[in-house]
Protein backbone atom coordinates (compact mmCIF):
# COMPACT_ATOMS: atom_id res chain seq x y z
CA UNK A 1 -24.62 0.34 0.26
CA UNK A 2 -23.13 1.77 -2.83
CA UNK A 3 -23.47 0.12 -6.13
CA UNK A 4 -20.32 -1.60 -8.00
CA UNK A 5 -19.29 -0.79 -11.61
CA UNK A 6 -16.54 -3.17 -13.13
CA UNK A 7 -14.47 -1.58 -15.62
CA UNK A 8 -13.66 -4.33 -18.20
CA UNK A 9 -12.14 -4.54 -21.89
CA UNK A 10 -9.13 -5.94 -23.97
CA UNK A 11 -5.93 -4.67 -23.58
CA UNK A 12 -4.86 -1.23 -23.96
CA UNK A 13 -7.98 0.38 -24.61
CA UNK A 14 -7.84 3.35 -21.99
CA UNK A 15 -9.47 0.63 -18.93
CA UNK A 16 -7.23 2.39 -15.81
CA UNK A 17 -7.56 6.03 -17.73
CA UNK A 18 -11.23 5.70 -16.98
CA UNK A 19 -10.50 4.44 -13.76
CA UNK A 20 -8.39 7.00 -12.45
CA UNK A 21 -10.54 9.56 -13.92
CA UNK A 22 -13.77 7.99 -11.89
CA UNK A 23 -11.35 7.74 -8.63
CA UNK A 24 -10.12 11.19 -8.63
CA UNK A 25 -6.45 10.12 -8.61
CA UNK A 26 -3.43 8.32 -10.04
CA UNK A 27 -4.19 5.27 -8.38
CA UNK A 28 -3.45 2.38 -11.43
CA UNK A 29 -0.47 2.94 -13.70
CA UNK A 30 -1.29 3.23 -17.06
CA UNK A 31 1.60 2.74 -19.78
CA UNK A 32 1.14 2.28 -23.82
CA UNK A 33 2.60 -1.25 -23.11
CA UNK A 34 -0.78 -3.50 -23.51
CA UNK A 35 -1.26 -5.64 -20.06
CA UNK A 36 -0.34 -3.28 -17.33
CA UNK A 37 -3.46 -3.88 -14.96
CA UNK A 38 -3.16 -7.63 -13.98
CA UNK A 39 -4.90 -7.77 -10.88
CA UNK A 40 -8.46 -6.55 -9.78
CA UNK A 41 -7.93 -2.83 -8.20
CA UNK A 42 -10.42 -0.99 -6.06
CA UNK A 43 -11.54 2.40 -5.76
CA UNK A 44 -13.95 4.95 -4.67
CA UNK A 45 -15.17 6.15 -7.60
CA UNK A 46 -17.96 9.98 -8.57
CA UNK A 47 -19.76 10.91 -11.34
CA UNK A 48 -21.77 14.35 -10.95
CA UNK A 49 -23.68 13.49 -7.70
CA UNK A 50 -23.40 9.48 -7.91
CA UNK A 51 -21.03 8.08 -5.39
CA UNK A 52 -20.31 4.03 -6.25
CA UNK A 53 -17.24 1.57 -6.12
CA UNK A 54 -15.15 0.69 -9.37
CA UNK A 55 -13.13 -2.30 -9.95
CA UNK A 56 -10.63 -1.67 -12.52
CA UNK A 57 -9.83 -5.34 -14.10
CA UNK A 58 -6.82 -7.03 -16.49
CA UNK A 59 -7.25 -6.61 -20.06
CA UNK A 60 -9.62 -9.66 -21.20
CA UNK A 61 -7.51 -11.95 -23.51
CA UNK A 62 -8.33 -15.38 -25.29
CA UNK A 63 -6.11 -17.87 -23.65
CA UNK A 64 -5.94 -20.94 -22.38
CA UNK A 65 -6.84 -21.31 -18.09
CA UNK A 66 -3.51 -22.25 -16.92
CA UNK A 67 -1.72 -19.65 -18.58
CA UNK A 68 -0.92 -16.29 -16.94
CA UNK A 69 -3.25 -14.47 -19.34
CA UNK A 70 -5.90 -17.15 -18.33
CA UNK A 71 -5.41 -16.17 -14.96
CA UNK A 72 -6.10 -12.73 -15.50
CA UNK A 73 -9.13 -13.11 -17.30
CA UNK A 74 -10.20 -15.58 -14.47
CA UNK A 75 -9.81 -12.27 -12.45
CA UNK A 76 -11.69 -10.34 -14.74
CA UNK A 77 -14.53 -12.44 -14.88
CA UNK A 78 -15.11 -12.49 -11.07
CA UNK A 79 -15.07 -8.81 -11.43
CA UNK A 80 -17.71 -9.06 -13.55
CA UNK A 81 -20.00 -11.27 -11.56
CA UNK A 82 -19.15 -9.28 -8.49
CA UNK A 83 -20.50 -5.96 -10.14
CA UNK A 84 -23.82 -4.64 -10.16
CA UNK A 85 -22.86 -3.04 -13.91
CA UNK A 86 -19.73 -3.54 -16.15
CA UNK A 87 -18.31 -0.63 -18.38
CA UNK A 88 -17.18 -2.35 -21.19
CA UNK A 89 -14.68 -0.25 -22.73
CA UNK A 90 -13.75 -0.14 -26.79
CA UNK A 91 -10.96 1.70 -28.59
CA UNK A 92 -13.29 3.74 -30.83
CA UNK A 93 -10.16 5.04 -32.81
CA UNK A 94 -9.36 0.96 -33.48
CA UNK A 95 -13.15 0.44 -34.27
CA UNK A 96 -14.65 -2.83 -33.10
CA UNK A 97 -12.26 -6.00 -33.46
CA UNK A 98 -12.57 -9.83 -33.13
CA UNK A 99 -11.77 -10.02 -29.66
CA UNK A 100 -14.44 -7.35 -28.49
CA UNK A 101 -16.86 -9.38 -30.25
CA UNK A 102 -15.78 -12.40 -28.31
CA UNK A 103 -16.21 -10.60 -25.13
CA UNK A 104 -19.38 -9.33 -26.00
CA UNK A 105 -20.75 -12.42 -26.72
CA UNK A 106 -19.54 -13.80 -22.49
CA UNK A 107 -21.23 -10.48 -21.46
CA UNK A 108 -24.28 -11.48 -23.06
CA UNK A 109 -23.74 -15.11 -21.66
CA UNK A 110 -22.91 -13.39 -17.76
CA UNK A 111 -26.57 -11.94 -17.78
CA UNK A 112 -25.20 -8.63 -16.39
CA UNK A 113 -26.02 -5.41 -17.46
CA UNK A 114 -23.59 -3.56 -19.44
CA UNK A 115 -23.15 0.17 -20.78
CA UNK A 116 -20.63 0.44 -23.75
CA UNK A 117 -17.85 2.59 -23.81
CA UNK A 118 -16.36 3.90 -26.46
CA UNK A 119 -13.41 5.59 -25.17
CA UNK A 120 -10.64 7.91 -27.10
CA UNK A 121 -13.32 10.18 -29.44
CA UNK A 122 -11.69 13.22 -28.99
CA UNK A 123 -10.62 15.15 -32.21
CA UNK A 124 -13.40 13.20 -34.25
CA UNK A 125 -10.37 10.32 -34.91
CA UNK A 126 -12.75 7.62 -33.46
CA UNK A 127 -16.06 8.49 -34.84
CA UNK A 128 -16.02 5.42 -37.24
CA UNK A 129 -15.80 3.21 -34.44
CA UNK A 130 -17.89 4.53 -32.37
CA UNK A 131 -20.77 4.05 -35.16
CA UNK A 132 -19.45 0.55 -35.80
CA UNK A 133 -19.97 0.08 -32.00
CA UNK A 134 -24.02 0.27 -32.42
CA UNK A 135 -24.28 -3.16 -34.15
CA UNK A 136 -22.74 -4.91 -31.06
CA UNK A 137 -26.39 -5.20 -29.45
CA UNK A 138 -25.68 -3.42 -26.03
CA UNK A 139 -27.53 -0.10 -26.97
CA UNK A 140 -26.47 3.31 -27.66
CA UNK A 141 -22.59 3.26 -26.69
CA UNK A 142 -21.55 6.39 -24.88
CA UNK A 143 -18.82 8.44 -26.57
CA UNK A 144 -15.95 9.66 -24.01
CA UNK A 145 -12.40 10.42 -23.72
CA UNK A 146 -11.05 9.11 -19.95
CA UNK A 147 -8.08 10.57 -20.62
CA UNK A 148 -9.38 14.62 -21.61
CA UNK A 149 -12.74 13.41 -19.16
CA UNK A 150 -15.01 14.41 -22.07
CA UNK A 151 -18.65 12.42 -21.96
CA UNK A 152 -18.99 11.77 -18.32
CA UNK A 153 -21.61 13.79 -17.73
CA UNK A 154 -23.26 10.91 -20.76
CA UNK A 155 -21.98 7.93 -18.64
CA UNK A 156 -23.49 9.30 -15.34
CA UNK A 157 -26.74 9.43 -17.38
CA UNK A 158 -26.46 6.20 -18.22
CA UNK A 159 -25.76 4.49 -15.60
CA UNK A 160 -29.01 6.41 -13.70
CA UNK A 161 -31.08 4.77 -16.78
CA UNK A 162 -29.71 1.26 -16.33
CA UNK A 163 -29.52 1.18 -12.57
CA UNK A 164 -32.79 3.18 -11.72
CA UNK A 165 -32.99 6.00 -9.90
CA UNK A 166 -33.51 3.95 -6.75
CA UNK A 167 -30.21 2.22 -6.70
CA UNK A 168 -28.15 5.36 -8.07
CA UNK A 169 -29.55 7.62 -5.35
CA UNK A 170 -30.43 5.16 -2.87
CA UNK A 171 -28.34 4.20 -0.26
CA UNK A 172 -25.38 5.34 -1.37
CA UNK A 173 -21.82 5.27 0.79
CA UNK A 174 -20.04 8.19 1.55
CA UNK A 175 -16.64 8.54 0.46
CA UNK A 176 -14.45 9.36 3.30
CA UNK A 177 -11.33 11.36 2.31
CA UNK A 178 -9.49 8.24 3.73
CA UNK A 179 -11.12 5.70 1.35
CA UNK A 180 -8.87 4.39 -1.05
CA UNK A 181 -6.39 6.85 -0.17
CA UNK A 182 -2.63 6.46 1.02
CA UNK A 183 -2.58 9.76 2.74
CA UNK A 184 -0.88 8.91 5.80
CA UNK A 185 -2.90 8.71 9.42
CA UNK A 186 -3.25 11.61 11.13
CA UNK A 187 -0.01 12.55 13.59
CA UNK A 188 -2.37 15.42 15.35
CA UNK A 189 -1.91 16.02 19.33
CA UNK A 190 -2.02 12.79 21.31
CA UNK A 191 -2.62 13.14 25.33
CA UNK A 192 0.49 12.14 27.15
CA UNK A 193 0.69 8.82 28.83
CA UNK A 194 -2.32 8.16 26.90
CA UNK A 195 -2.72 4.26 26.30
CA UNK A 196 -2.97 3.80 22.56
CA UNK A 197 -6.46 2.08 21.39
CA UNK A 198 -7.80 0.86 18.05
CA UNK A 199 -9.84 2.74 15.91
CA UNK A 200 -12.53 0.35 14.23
CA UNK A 201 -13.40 3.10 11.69
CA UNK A 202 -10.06 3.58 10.51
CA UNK A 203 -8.75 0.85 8.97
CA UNK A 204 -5.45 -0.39 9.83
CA UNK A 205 -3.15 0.07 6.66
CA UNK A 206 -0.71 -2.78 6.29
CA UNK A 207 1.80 -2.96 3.25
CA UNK A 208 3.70 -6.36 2.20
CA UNK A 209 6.67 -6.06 0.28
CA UNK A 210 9.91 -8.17 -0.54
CA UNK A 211 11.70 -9.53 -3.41
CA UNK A 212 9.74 -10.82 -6.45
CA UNK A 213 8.92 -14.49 -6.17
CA UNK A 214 8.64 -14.27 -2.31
CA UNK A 215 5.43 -15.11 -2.02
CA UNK A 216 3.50 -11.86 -1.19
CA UNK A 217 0.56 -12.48 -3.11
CA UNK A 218 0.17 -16.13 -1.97
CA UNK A 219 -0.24 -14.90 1.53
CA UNK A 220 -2.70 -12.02 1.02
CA UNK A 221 -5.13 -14.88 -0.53
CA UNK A 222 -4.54 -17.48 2.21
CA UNK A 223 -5.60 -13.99 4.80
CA UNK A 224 -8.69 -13.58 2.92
CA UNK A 225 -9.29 -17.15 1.74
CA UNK A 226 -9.69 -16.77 -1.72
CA UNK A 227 -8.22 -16.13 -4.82
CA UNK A 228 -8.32 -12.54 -4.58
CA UNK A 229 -4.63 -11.66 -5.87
CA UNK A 230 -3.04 -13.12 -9.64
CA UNK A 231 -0.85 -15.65 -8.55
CA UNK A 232 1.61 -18.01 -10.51
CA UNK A 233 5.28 -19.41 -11.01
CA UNK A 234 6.34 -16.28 -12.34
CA UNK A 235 8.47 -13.71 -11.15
CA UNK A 236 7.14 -10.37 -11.44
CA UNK A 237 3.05 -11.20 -11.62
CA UNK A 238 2.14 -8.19 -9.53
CA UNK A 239 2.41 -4.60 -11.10
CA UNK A 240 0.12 -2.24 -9.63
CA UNK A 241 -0.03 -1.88 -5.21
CA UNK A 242 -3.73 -3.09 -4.84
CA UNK A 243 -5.49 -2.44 -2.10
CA UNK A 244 -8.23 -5.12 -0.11
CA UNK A 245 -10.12 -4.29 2.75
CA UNK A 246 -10.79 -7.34 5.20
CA UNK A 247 -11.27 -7.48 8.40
CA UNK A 248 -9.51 -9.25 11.24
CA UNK A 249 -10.98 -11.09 14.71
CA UNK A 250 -13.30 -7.75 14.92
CA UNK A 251 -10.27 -5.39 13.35
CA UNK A 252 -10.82 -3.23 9.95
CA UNK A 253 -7.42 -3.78 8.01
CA UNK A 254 -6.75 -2.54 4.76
CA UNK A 255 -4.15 -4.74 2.76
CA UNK A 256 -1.65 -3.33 0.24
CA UNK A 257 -0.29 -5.87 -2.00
CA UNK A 258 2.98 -4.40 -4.14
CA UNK A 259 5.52 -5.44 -7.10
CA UNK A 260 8.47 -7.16 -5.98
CA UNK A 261 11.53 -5.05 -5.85
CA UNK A 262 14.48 -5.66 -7.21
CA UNK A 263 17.77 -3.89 -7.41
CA UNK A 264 18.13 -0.74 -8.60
CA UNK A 265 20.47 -1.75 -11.57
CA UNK A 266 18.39 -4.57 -12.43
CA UNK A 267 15.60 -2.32 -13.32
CA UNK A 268 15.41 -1.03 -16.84
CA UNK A 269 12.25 -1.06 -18.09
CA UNK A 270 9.86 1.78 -17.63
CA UNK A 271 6.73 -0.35 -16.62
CA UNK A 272 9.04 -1.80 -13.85
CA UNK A 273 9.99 1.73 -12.65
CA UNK A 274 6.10 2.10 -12.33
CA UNK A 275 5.88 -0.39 -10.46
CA UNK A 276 8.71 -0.16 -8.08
CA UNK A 277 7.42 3.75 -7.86
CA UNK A 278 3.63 2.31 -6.81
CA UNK A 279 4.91 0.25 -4.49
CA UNK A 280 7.49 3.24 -2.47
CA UNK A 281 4.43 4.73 -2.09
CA UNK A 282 2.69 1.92 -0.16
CA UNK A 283 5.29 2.27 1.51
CA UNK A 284 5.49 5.73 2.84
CA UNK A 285 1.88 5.50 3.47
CA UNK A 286 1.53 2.47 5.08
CA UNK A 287 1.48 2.03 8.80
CA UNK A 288 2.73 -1.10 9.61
CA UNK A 289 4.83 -2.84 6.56
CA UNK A 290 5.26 -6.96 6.59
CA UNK A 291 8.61 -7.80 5.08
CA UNK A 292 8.41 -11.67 2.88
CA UNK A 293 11.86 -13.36 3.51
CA UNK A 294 12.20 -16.57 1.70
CA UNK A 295 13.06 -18.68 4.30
CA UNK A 296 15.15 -20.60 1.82
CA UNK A 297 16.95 -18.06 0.77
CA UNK A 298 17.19 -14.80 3.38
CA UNK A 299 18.89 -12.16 3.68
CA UNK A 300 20.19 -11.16 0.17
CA UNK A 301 21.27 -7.84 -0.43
CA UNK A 302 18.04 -6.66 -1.69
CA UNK A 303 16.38 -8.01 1.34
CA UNK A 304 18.53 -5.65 3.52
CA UNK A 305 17.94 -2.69 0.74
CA UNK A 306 14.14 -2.89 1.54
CA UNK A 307 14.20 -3.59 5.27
CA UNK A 308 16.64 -0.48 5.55
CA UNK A 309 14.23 1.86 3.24
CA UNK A 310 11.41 0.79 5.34
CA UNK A 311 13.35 2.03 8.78
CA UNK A 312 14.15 5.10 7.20
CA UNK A 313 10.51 5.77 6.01
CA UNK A 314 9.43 5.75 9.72
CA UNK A 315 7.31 2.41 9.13
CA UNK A 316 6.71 -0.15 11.92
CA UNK A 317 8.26 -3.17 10.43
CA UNK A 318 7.46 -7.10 11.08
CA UNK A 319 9.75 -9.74 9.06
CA UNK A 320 7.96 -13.00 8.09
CA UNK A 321 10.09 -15.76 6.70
CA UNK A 322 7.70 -17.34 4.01
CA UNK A 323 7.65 -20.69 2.54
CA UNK A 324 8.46 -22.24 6.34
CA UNK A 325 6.31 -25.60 5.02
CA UNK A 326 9.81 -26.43 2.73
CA UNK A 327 11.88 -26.00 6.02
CA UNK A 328 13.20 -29.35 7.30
CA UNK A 329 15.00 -28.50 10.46
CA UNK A 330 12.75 -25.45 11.56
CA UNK A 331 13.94 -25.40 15.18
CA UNK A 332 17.95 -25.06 14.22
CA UNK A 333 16.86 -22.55 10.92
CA UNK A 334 14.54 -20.27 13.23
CA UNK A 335 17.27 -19.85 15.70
CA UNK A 336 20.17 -19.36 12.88
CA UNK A 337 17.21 -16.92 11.40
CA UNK A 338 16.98 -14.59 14.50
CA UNK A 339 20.37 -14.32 15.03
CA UNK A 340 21.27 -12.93 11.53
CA UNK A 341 18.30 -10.85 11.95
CA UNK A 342 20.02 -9.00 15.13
CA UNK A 343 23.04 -9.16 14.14
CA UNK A 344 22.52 -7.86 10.31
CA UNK A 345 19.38 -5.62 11.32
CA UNK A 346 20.74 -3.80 14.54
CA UNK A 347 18.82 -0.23 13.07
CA UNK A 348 15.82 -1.85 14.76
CA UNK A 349 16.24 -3.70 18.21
CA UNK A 350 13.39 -6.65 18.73
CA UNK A 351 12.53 -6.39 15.49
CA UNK A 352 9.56 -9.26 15.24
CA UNK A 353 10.38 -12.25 13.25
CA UNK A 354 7.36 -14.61 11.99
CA UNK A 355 8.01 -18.10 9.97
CA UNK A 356 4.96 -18.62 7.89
CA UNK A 357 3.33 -20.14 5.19
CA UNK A 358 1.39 -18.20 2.69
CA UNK A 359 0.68 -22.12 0.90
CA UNK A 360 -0.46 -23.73 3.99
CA UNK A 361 -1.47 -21.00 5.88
CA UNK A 362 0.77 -21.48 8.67
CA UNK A 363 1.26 -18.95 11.43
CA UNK A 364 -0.97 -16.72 9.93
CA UNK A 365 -2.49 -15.44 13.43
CA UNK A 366 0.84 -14.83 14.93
CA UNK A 367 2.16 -12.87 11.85
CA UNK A 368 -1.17 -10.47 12.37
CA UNK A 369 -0.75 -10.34 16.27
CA UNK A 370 2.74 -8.96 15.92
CA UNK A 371 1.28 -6.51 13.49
CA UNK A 372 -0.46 -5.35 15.71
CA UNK A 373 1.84 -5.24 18.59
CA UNK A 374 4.27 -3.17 16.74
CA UNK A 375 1.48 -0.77 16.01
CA UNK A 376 0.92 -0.04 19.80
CA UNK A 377 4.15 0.34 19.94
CA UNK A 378 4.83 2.67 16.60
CA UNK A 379 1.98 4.65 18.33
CA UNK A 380 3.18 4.75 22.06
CA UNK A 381 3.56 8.45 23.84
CA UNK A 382 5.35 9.36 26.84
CA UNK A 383 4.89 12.20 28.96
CA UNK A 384 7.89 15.16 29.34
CA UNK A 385 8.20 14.31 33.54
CA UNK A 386 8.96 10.51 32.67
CA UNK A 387 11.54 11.56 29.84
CA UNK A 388 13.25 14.14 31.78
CA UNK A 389 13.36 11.78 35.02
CA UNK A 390 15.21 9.19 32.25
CA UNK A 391 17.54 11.54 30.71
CA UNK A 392 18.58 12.56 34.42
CA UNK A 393 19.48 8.86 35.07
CA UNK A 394 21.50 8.05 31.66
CA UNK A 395 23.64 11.41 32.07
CA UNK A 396 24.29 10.73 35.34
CA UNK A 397 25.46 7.12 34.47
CA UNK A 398 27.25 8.08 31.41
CA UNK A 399 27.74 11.93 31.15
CA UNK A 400 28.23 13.29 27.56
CA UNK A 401 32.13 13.86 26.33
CA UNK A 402 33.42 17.06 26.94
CA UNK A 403 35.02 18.52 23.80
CA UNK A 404 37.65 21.06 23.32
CA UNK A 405 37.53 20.94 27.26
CA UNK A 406 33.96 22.03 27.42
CA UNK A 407 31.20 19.93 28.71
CA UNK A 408 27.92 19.12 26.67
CA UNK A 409 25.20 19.52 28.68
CA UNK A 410 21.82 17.64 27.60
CA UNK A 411 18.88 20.39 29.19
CA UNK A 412 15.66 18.47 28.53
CA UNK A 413 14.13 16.14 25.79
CA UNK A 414 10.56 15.78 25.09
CA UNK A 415 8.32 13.56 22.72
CA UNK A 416 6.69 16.07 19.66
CA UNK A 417 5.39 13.00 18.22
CA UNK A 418 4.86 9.17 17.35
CA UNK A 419 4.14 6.98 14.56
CA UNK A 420 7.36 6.21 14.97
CA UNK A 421 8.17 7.40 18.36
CA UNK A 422 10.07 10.53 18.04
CA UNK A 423 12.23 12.38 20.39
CA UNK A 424 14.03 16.04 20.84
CA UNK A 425 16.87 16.75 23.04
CA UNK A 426 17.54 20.21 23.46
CA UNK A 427 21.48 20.55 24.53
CA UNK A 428 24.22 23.35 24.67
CA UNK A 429 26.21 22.17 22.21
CA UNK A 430 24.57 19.57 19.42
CA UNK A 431 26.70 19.78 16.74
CA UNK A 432 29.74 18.51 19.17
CA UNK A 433 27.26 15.52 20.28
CA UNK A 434 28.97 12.21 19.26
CA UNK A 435 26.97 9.90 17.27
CA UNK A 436 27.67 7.03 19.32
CA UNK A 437 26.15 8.84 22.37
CA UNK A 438 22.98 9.55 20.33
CA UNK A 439 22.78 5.95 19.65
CA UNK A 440 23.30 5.12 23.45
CA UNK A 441 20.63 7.43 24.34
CA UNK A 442 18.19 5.73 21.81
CA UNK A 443 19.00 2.56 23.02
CA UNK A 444 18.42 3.42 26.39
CA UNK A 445 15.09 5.07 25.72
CA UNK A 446 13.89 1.56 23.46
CA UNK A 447 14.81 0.02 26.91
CA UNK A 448 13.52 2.38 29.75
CA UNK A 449 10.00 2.28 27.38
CA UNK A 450 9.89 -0.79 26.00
CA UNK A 451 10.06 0.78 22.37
CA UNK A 452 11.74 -2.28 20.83
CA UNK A 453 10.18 -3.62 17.10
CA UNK A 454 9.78 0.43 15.67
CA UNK A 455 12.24 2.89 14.15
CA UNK A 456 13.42 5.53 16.60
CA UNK A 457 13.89 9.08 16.07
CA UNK A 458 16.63 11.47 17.86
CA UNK A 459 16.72 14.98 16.99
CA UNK A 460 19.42 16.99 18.94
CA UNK A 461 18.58 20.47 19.11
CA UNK A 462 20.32 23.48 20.18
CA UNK A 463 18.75 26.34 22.36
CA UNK A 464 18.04 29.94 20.91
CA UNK A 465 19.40 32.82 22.20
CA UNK A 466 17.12 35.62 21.83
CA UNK A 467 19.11 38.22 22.27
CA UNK A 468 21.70 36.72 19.24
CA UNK A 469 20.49 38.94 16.80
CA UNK A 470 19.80 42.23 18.43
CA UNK A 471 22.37 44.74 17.92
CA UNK A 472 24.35 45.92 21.15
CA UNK A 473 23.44 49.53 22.52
């Protein structure tokens, strides 16, 4: 196993700079506004030739427990007991203040060995605090600027003098290009007919998204049964998408919590732009995207805004109607819930519906078994015979329109990929193709192949002439 550095610090002193620099990516947003990192984030993190895991952490504040900023700093501090090492990070151009001499003193308290940081040095600005830094009893600090990547080579060294050489070169876990990483899952060739299986190594990436308030975070924790996500009252808690791995009944799954997202014209601030941004891109990546409804209050306009992106995207979606435990009639609202849901929602036939709790827990198991229905379904293949044995039934039963006295004819259709299940028609004439005939031949192949839960694709294509562009003789 890898070792675990904690990244930890007050506000605004350059904590998800370093982090991003260690991971190799863009993964936390970083803003001048003090307090963007709120949750504990994740990553894969290399110095040099050391390979180890970095938790990037919420600014450390003085405040009381119940408070939001005690919350955070409840966060941080399981960071820091969950580390093997903590970088504790000052703003050498600020010098030392109060409040890192408050932390300081915990870190002593924790027992845990630290390496001090004393981040933005470059252009000689913080070289006063970075000699004030000395007197705060944690050894030489090591001078670096995570935003220019100056001094790492200083930090690697110090963390093989503090860890040993043992732990630093020991057993260490090798980063797969997938860790940490929402590149999507490979869409390479896929035999035909070929019944879809799980792959244990690659985790199964699921996204949750919704409005803010709907409860997204709450139901991560009850998954993993702990406090592993801020929670609160407050609209708005979550900033950053953070990633958990957990595992399943025997399946890898890696969880992507996200900001809630509002409507476009409600958003003015820049940090919530961030946000919104970070949380598209769980999106896109994502394979399989759980939708939070409020059951006491579904199907507002932004609810339909997301659901649609998500379609659009290619994502397998599954809707889960949260807060079910406040529901008094639940047999009447369920039904009343479905029905809006097909009538509303028609983009995606089937589409699966789960009331849940993320307070009590409630219908937690069938909310993950339809995840992973819809995958095997977002994933199916069908062979070219099958397909063109289909499309010869639904023209015969309902031939294309002619137009302008001309007949359309529909010459084959095969499947060039899945993930979602997508679908080419070649045809004479594909620009004449009414829309509503595309739509009955995707809702005939959802019901020939039991595609029904996923987004569909139909591309009508025309064929080539080769001869076209060759020049009579």
């Amino acid at each position: 196993m890898s070792f675990t550095v904690a990244i930890i610090g007050r506000p605004n002193v350059g904590k998800s700079t370093l982090f991003n620099r260690l991971v190799g990516k863009r993964l936390a947003l970083v803003d001048d506004t003090p307090g963007v990192t709120r949750d504990r984030r994740m990553g894969q993190a290399k110095i040099g030739d050391i390979n180890f895991e970095v938790i990037d952490t919420a600014g450390l504040e003085e405040a009381s427990r119940d408070s939001l900023e005690g919350r955070m700093r409840s966060q941080t501090e399981a960071a820091v007991l969950e580390a093997d090492i903590s970088f504790f990070v000052i703003d050498a151009r600020a010098g030392v203040v109060p409040a890192d001499k408050a932390f300081a003193s915990m870190l002593r308290k924790s027992g845990g060995k630290v390496i001090l940081v004393a981040n933005k040095v470059e252009g000689n600005k913080g070289d006063s605090g970075y000699y004030e830094s000395f007197g705060m009893g944690f050894g030489d600090p090591i001078p670096i600027s995570a935003e220019h990547g100056d001094g790492m080579v200083d930090l690697r060294d110090a963390l093989v003098e503090r860890l040993g050489e043992d732990v630093a070169f020991g057993q260490l876990a090798k980063i797969s290009d997938d860790d940490d990483n929402l590149d999507d899952a490979d869409d390479g060739e896929i035999d035909e007919d070929a019944e879809f299986t799980y792959d244990n190594t690659r985790p199964l990436k699921i996204a949750v998204v919704g409005r803010p308030n709907a409860g997204k975070s709450t139901l991560i924790n009850q998954m993993l049964g702990e406090d592993r996500l801020l929670t609160g009252p407050e609209a708005g808690i979550t900033r950053d998408s953070i990633s958990v791995n957990w595992e399943w009944h025997g399946r890898t799954i890696r969880l992507f919590d996200t900001a809630g997202m509002r409507r476009r014209s409600r958003v003015h601030e820049k940090l919530e732009k961030l946000s919104v941004a970070d949380g598209k891109r769980a999106i896109q990546y994502a394979e399989v995207v759980i939708i939070m409804f409020d059951a006491t209050m579904p199907f507002e306009k932004q609810d339909m805004h997301i659901v649609d992106q998500i379609i659009k995207e290619g994502r397998a979606p599954v809707i889960a109607f949260n807060k079910w435990d406040l529901i008094e009639d639940r047999q009447k609202v369920l039904r009343e819930l479905n029905e809006k849901a097909e009538r509303l929602l028609p983009q995606v036939k089937g589409l699966l519906c789960i009331p849940v709790s993320g307070q009590t827990g409630y219908n937690i198991d069938k909310l993950l078994q339809a995840v992973l229905d819809v995958h095997v379904v977002w994933n199916r293949r069908i062979s070219t015979a099958k397909l063109n044995r289909w499309l010869e039934g639904a023209e015969n039963q309902h031939p294309p329109p002619a137009v302008a006295g001309r007949r359309i004819r529909l010459k084959y259709i095969t499947q060039p990929k899945s993930r979602p299940p997508t679908f080419s028609v070649q045809s004479s004439r594909p620009d004449s193709l009414p829309t509503s005939y595309s739509r009955y031949l995707v809702n005939g192949l959802r019901e020939a192949f039991d595609l029904y839960g996923t987004p569909i694709r139909l591309f009508i294509r025309g064929s080539e002439n080769p001869y076209a562009k060759k020049k009579k003789k």
